[in-house]
N, C-alpha and C. Protein backbone atom coordinates (compact mmCIF):
# COMPACT_ATOMS: atom_id res chain seq x y z
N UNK A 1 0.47 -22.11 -5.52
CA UNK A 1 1.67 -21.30 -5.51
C UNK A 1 2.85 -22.21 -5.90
N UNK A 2 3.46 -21.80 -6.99
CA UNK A 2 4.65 -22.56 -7.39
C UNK A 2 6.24 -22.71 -6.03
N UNK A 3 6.66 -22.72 -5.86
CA UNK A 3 7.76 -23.24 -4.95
C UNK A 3 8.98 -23.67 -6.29
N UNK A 4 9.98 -22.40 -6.44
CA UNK A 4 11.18 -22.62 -7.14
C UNK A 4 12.31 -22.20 -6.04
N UNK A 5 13.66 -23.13 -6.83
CA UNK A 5 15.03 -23.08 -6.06
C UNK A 5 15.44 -21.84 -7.21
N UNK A 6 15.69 -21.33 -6.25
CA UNK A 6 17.00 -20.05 -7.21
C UNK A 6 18.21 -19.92 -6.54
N UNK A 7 19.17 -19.55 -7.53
CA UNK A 7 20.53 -19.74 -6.96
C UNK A 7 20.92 -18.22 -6.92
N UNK A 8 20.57 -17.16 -7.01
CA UNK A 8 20.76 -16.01 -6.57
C UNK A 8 19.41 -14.75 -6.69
N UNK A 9 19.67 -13.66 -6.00
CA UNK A 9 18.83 -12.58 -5.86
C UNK A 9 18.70 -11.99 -6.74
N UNK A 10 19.36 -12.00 -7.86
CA UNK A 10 19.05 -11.56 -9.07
C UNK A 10 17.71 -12.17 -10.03
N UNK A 11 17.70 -13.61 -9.70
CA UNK A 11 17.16 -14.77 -10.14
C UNK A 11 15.78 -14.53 -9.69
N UNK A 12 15.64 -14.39 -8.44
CA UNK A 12 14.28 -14.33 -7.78
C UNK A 12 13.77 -12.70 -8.42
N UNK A 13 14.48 -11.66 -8.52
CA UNK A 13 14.04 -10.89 -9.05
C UNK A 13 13.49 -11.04 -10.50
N UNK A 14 14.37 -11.54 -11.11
CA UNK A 14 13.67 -12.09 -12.43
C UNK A 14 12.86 -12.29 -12.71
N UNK A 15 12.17 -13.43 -12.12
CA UNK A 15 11.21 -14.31 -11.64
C UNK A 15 9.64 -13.56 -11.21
N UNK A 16 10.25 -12.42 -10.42
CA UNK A 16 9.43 -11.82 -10.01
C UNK A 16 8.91 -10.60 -10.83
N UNK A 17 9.25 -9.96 -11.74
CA UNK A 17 9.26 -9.20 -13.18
C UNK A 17 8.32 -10.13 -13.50
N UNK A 18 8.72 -11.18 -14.76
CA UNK A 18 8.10 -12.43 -15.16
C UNK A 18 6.86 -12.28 -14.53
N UNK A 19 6.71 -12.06 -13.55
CA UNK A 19 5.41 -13.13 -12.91
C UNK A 19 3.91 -11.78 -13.06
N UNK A 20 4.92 -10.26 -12.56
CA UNK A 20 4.02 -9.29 -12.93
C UNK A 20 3.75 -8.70 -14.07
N UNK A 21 4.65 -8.67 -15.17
CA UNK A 21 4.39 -8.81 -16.42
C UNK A 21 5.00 -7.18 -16.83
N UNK A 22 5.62 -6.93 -16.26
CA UNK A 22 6.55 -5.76 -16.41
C UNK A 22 7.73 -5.62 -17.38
N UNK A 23 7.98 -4.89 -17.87
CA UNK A 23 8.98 -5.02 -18.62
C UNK A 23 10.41 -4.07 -17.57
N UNK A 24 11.82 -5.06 -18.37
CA UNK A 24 12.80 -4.20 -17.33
C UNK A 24 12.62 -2.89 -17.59
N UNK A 25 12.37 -1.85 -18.55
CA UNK A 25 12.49 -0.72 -18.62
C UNK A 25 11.45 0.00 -17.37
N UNK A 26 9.99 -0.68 -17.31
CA UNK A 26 8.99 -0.38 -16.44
C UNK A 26 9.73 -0.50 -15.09
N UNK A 27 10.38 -1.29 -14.66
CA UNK A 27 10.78 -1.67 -13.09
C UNK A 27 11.84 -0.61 -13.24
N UNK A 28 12.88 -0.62 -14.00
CA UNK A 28 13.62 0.89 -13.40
C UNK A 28 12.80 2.26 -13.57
N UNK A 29 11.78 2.29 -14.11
CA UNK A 29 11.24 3.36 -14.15
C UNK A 29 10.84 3.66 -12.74
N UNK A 30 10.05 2.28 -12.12
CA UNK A 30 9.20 2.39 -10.41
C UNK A 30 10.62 2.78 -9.51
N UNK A 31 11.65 1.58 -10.38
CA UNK A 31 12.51 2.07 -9.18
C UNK A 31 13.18 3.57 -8.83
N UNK A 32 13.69 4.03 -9.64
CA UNK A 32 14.08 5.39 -10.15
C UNK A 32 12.97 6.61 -8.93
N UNK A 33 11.29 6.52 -9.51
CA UNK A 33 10.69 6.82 -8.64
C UNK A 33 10.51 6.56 -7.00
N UNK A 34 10.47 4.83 -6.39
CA UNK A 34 10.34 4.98 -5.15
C UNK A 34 11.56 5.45 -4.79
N UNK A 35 12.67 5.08 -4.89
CA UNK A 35 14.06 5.52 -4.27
C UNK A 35 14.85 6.39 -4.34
N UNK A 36 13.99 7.22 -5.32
CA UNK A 36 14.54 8.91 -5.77
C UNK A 36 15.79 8.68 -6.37
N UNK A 37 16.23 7.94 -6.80
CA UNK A 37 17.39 7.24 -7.64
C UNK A 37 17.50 6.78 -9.05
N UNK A 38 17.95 7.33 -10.11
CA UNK A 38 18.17 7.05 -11.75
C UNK A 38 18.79 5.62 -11.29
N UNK A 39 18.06 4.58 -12.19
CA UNK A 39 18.63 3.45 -12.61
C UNK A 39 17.91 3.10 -14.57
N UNK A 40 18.82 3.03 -15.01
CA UNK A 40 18.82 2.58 -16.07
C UNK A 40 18.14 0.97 -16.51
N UNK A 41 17.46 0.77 -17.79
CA UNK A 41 17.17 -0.74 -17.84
C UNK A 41 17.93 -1.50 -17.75
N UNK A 42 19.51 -1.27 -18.10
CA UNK A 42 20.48 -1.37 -18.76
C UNK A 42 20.74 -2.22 -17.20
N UNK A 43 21.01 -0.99 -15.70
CA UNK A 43 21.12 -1.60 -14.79
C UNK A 43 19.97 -2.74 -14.08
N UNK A 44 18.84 -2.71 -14.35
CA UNK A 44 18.20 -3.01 -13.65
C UNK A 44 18.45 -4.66 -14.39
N UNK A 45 18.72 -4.67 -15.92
CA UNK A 45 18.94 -6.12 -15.91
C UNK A 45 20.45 -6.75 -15.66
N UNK A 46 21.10 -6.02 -15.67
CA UNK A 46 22.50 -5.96 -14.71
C UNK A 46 22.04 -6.66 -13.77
N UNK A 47 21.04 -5.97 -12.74
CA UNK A 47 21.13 -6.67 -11.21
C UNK A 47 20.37 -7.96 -11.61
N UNK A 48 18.93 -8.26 -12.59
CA UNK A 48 18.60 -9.84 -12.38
C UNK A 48 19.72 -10.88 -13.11
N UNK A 49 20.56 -10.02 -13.95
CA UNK A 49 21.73 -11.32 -14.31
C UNK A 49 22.85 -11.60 -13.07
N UNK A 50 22.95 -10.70 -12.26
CA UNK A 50 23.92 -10.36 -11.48
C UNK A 50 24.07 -11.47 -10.33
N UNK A 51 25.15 -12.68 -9.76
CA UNK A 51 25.23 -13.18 -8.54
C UNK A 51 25.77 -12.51 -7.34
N UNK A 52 25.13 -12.81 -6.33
CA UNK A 52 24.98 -12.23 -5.03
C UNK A 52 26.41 -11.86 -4.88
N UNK A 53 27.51 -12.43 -5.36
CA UNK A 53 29.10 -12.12 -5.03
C UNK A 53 29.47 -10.85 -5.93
N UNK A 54 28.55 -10.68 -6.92
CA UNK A 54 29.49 -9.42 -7.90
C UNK A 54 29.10 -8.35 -6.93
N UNK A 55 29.82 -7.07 -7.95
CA UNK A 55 29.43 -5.60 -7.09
C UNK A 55 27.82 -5.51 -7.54
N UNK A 56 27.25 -5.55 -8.61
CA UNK A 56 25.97 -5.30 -8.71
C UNK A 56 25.02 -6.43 -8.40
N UNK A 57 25.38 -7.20 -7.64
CA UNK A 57 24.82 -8.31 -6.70
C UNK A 57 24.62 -7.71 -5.43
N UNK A 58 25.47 -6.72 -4.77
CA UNK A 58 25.75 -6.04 -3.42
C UNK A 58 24.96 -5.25 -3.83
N UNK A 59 24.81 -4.15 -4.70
CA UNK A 59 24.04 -2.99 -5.04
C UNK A 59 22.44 -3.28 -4.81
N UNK A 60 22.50 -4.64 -5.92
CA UNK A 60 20.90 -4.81 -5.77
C UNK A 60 20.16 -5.26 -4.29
N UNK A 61 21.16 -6.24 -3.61
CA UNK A 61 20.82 -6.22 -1.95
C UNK A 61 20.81 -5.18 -1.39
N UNK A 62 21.45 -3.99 -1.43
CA UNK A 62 21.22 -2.56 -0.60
C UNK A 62 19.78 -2.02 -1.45
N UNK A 63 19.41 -2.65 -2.37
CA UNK A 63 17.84 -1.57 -2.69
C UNK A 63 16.62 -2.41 -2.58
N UNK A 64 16.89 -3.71 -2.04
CA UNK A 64 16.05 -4.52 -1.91
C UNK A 64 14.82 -4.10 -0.97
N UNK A 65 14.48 -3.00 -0.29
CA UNK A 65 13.69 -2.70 0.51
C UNK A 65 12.90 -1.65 -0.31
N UNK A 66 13.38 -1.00 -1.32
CA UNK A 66 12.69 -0.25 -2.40
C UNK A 66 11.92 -0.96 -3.30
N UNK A 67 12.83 -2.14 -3.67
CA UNK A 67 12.68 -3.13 -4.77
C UNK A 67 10.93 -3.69 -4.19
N UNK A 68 11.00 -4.41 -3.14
CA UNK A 68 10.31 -4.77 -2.20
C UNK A 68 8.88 -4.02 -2.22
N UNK A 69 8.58 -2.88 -2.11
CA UNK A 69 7.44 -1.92 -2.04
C UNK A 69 7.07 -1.45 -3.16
N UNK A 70 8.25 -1.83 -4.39
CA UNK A 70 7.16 -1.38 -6.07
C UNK A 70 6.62 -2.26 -6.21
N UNK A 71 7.08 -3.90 -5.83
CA UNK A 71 6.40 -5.37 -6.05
C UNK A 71 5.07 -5.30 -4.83
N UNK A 72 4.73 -4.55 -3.61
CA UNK A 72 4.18 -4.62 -2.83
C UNK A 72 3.98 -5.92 -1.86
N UNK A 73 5.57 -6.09 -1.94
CA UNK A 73 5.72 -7.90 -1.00
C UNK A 73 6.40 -7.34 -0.08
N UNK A 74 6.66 -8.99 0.75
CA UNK A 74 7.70 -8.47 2.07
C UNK A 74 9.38 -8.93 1.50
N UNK A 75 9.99 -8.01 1.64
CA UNK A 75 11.28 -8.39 1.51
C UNK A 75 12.16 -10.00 1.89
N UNK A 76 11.21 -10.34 2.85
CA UNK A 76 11.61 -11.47 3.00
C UNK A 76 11.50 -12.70 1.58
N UNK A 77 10.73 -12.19 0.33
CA UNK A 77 10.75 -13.49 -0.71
C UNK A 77 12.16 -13.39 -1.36
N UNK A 78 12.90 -12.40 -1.31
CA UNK A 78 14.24 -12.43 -1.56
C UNK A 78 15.54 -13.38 -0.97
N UNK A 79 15.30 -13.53 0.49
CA UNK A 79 16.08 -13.99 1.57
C UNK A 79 15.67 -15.05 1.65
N UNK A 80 14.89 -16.40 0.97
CA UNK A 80 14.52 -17.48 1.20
C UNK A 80 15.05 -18.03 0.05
N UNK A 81 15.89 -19.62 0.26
CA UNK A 81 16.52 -20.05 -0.91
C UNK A 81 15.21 -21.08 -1.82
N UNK A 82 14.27 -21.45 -0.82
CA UNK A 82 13.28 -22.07 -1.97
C UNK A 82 11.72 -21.22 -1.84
N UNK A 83 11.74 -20.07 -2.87
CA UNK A 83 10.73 -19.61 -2.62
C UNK A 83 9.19 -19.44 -3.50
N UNK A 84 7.86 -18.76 -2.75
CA UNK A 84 7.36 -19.16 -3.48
C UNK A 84 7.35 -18.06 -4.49
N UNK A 85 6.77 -17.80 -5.95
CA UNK A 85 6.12 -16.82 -6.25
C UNK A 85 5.26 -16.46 -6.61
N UNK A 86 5.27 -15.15 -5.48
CA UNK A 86 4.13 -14.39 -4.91
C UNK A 86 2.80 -14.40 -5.79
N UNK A 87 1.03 -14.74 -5.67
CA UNK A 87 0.60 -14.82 -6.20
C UNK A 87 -0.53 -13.32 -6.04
N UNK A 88 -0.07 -12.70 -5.19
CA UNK A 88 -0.76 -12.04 -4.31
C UNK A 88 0.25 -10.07 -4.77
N UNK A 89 0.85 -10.48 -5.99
CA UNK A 89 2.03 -8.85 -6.59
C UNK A 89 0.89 -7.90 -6.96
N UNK A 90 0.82 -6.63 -6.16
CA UNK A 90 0.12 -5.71 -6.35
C UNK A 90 0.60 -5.04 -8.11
N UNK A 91 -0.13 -5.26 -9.02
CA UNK A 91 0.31 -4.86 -10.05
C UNK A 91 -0.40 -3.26 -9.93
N UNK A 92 0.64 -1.87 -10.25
CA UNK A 92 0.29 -0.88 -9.92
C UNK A 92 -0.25 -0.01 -11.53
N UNK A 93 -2.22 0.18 -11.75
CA UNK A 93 -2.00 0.57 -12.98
C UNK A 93 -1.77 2.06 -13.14
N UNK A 94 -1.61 2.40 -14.69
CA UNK A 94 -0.85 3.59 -14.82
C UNK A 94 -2.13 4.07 -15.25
């Protein structure tokens, strides 16, 4: 398991895309579905460019528990500043 420093929640989300092999359009699609909520690709790479201080830094921390259950992890790989990534991402097929 790799062990990276990221400097924001956007970052680790990134990271975590990357690692499942999703494209941003695919992750707002899951997201849109678990959270009964339209998000655009447009936003969804908004939030992995986004630092924890902007408004869509705040946004993406309030959906992090949605975010959390399309990746099928614990919310906690978000909230850790050196973390690992996850080797164990339920990739969901279509």
């Amino acid at each position: 398991m790799n062990r990276m420093s990221t400097n924001s929640t956007g970052s680790r989300l990134n990271l975590l895309r990357l690692k499942v092999g999703w494209s941003a359009a695919e992750c707002a699609y899951r997201f849109t579905i678990q959270a009964n909520q339209n998000i655009a690709t447009e936003d969804w790479i908004e939030w992995e460019r986004s630092s924890d201080e902007e408004p869509r830094g705040r946004e993406l921390n309030s959906a992090l528990d949605d975010i959390s259950a399309i990746f099928g992890i614990e919310r906690r790989y978000f909230d850790e500043t050196a973390i690992p990534v996850p080797e164990n991402i339920l990739s969901f097929q279509k």
